[in-house]
C-alpha atoms as a PDB file:
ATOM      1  CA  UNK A   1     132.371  98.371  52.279  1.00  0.00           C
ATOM      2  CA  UNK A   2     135.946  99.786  51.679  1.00  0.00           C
ATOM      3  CA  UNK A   3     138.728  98.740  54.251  1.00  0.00           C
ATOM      4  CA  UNK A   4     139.025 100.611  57.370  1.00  0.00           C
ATOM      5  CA  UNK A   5     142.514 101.952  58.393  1.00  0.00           C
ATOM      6  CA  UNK A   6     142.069  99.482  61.069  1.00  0.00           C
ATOM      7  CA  UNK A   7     142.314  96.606  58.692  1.00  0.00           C
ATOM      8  CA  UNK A   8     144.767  97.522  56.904  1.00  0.00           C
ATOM      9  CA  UNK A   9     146.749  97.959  60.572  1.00  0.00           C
ATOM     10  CA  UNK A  10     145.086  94.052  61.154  1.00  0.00           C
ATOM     11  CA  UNK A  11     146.938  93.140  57.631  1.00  0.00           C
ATOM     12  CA  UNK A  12     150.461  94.510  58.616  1.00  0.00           C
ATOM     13  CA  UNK A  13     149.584  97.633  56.197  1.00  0.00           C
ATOM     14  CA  UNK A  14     150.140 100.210  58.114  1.00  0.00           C
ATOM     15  CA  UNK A  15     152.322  99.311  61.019  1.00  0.00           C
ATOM     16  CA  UNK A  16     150.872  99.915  65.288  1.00  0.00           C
ATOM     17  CA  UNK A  17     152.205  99.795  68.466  1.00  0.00           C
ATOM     18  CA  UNK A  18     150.325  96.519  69.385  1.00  0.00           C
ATOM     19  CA  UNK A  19     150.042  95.628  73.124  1.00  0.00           C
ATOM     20  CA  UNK A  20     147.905  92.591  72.412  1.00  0.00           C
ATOM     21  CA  UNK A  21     146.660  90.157  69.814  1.00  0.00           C
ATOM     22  CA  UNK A  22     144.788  86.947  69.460  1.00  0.00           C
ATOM     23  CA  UNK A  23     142.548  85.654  66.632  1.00  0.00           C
ATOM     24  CA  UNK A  24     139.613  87.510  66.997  1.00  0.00           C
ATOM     25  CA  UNK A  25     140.909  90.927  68.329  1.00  0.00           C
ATOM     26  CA  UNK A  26     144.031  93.550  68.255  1.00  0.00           C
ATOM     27  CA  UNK A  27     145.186  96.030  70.465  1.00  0.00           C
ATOM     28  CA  UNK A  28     147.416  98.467  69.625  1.00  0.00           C
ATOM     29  CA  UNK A  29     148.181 102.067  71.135  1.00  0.00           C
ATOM     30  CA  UNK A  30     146.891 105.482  69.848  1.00  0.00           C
ATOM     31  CA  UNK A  31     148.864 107.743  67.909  1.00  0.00           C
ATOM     32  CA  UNK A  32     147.369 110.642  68.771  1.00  0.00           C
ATOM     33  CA  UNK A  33     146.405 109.401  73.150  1.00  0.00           C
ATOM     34  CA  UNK A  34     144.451 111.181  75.549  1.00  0.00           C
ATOM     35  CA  UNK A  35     146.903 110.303  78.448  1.00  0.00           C
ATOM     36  CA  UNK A  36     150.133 107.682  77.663  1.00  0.00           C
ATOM     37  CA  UNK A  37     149.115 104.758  77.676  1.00  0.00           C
ATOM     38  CA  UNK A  38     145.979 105.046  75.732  1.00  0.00           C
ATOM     39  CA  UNK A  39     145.098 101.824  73.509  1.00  0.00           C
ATOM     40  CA  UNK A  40     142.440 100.861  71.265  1.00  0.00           C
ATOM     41  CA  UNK A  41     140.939  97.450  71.316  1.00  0.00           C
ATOM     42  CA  UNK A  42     139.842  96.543  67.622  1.00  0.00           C
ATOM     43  CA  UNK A  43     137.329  93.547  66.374  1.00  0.00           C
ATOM     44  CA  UNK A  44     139.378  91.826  63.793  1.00  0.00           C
ATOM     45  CA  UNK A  45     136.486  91.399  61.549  1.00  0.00           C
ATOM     46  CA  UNK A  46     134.811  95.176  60.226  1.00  0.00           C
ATOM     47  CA  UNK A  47     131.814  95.884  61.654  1.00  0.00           C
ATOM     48  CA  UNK A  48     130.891  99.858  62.034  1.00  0.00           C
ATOM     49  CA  UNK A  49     128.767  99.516  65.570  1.00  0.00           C
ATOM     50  CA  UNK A  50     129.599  97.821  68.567  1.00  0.00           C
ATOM     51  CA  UNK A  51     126.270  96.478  69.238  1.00  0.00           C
ATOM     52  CA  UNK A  52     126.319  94.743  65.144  1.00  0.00           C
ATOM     53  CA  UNK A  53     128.986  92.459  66.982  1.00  0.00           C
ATOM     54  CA  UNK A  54     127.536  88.589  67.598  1.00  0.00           C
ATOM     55  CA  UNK A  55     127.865  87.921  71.069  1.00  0.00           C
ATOM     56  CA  UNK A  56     130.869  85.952  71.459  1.00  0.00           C
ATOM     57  CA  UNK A  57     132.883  88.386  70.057  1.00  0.00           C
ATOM     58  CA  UNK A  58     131.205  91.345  71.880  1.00  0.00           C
ATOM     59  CA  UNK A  59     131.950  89.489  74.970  1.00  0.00           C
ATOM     60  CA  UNK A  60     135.670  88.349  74.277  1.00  0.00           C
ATOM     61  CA  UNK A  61     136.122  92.255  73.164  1.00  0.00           C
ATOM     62  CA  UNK A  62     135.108  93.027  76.606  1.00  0.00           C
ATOM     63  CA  UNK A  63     137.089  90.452  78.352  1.00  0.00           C
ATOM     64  CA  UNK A  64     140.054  91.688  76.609  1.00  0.00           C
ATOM     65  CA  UNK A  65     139.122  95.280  76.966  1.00  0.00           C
ATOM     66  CA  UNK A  66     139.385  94.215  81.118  1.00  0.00           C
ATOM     67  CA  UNK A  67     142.866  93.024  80.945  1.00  0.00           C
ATOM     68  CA  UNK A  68     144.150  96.231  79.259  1.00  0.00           C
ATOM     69  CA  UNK A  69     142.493  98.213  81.659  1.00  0.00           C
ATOM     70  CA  UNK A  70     144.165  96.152  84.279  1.00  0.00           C
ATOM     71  CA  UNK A  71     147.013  95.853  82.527  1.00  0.00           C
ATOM     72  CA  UNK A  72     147.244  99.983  82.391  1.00  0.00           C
ATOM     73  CA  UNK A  73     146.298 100.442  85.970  1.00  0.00           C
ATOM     74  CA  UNK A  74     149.352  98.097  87.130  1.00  0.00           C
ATOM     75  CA  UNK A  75     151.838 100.186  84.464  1.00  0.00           C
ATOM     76  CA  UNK A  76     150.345 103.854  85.177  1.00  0.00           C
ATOM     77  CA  UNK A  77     148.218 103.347  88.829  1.00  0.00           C
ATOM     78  CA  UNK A  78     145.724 105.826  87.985  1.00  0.00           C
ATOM     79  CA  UNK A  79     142.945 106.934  90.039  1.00  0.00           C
ATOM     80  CA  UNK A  80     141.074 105.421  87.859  1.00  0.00           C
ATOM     81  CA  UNK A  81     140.530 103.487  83.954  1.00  0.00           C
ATOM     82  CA  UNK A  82     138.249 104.674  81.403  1.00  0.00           C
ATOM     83  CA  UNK A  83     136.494 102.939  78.739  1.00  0.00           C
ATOM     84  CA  UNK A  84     135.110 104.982  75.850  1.00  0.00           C
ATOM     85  CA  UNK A  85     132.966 103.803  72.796  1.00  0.00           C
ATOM     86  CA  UNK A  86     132.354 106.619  70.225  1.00  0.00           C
ATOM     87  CA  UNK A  87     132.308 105.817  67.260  1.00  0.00           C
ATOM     88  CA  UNK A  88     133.935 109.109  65.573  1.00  0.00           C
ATOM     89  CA  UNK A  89     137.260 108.859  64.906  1.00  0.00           C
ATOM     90  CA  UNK A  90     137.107 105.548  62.984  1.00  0.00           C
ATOM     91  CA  UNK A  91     132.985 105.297  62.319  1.00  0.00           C
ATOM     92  CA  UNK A  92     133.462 102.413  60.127  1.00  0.00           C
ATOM     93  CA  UNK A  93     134.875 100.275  62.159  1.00  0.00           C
ATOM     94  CA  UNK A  94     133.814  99.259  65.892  1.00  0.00           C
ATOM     95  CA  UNK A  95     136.561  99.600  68.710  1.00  0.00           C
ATOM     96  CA  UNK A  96     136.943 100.873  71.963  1.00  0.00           C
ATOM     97  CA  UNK A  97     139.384 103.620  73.632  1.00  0.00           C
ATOM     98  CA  UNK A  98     140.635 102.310  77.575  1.00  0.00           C
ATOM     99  CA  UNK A  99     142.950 104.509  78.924  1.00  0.00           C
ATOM    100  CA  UNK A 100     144.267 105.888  82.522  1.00  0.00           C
ATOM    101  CA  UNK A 101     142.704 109.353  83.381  1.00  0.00           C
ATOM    102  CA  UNK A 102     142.782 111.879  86.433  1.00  0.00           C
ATOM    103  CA  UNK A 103     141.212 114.173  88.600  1.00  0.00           C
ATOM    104  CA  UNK A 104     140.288 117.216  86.356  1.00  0.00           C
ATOM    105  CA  UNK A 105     139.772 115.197  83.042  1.00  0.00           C
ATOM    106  CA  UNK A 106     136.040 115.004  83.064  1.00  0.00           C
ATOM    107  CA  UNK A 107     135.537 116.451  79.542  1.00  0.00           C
ATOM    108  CA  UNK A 108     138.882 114.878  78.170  1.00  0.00           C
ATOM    109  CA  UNK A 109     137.696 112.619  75.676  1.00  0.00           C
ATOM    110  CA  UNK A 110     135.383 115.631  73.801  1.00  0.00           C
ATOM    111  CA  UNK A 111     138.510 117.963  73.456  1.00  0.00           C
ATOM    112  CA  UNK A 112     140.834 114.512  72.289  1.00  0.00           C
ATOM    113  CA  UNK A 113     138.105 114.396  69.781  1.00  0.00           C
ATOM    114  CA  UNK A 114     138.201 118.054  68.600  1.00  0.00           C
ATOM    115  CA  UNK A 115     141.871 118.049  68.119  1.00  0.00           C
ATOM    116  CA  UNK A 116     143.670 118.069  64.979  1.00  0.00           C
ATOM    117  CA  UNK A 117     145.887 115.447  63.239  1.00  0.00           C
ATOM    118  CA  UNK A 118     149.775 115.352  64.382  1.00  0.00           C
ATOM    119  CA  UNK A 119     152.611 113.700  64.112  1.00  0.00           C
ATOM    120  CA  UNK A 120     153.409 111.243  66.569  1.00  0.00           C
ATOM    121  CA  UNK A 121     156.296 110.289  68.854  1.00  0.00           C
ATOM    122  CA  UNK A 122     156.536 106.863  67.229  1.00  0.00           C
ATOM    123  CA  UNK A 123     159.584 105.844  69.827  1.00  0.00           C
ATOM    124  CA  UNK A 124     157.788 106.813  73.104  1.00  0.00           C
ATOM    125  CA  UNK A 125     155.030 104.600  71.605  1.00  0.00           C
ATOM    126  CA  UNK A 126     156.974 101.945  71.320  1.00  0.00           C
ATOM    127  CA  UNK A 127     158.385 102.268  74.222  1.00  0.00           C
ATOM    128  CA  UNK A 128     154.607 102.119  75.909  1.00  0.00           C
ATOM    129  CA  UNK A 129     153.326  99.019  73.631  1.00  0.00           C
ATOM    130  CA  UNK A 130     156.847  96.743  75.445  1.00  0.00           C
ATOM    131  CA  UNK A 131     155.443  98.135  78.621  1.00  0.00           C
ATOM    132  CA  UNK A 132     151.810  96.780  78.427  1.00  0.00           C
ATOM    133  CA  UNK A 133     152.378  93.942  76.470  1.00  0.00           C
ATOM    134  CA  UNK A 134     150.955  91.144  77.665  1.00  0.00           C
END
């Protein structure tokens, strides 16, 4: 299986806004986020579907995936956190979107989707990852 871009961000390849890392996951925010704030929690090892993880990592994933999502609700207070797994915009490697949302952003994460590539604001990012680092 060829690399993913998300192990080549793992390797120090391509550089991320990471907000979190330990040896068995990353978490970094996205370039291109639904709301600010928006950050990807990434398997260190590359394997396409969620459900392919072993269980130890699926749950640590999930534990971690809890303290961004707390982590973002302290920073932002949203009404509320989401958690999204799609699958789409990196299908060959398993990871999951949390970010803040509000009222009137039911169908959010299918337009994110639909949206082109752009550049992004790489010193607002930064800015973000020093706020949610934990």
């Amino acid at each position: 299986m060829k690399d993913s871009v998300f192990m080549k961000i793992i390797r120090g390849e391509i550089p991320c806004h990471k907000v979190y890392e330990d040896d068995q996951v990353i978490v970094f925010l996205d370039i291109d986020p639904i709301n600010p704030g928006h950050a990807l929690v990434v398997p260190k090892q590359q394997i396409a579907h969620i459900w392919d993880l072993d269980e130890e990592l699926y749950a640590h994933m999930w534990q971690v995936v809890r303290k961004v999502a707390l982590r973002i609700r302290e920073v932002f207070t949203p009404p509320r956190v989401a958690t999204v797994v799609d699958g789409f915009g990196a299908p060959d490697h398993s990871h999951v979107h949390v970010f803040p949302t509000y009222e009137g952003m039911e169908h959010t994460m299918s337009k994110h989707m639909a949206k082109g590539p752009h550049e992004p604001d790489h010193t607002a990012l930064a800015e973000m990852a020093k706020k949610l680092e934990f």
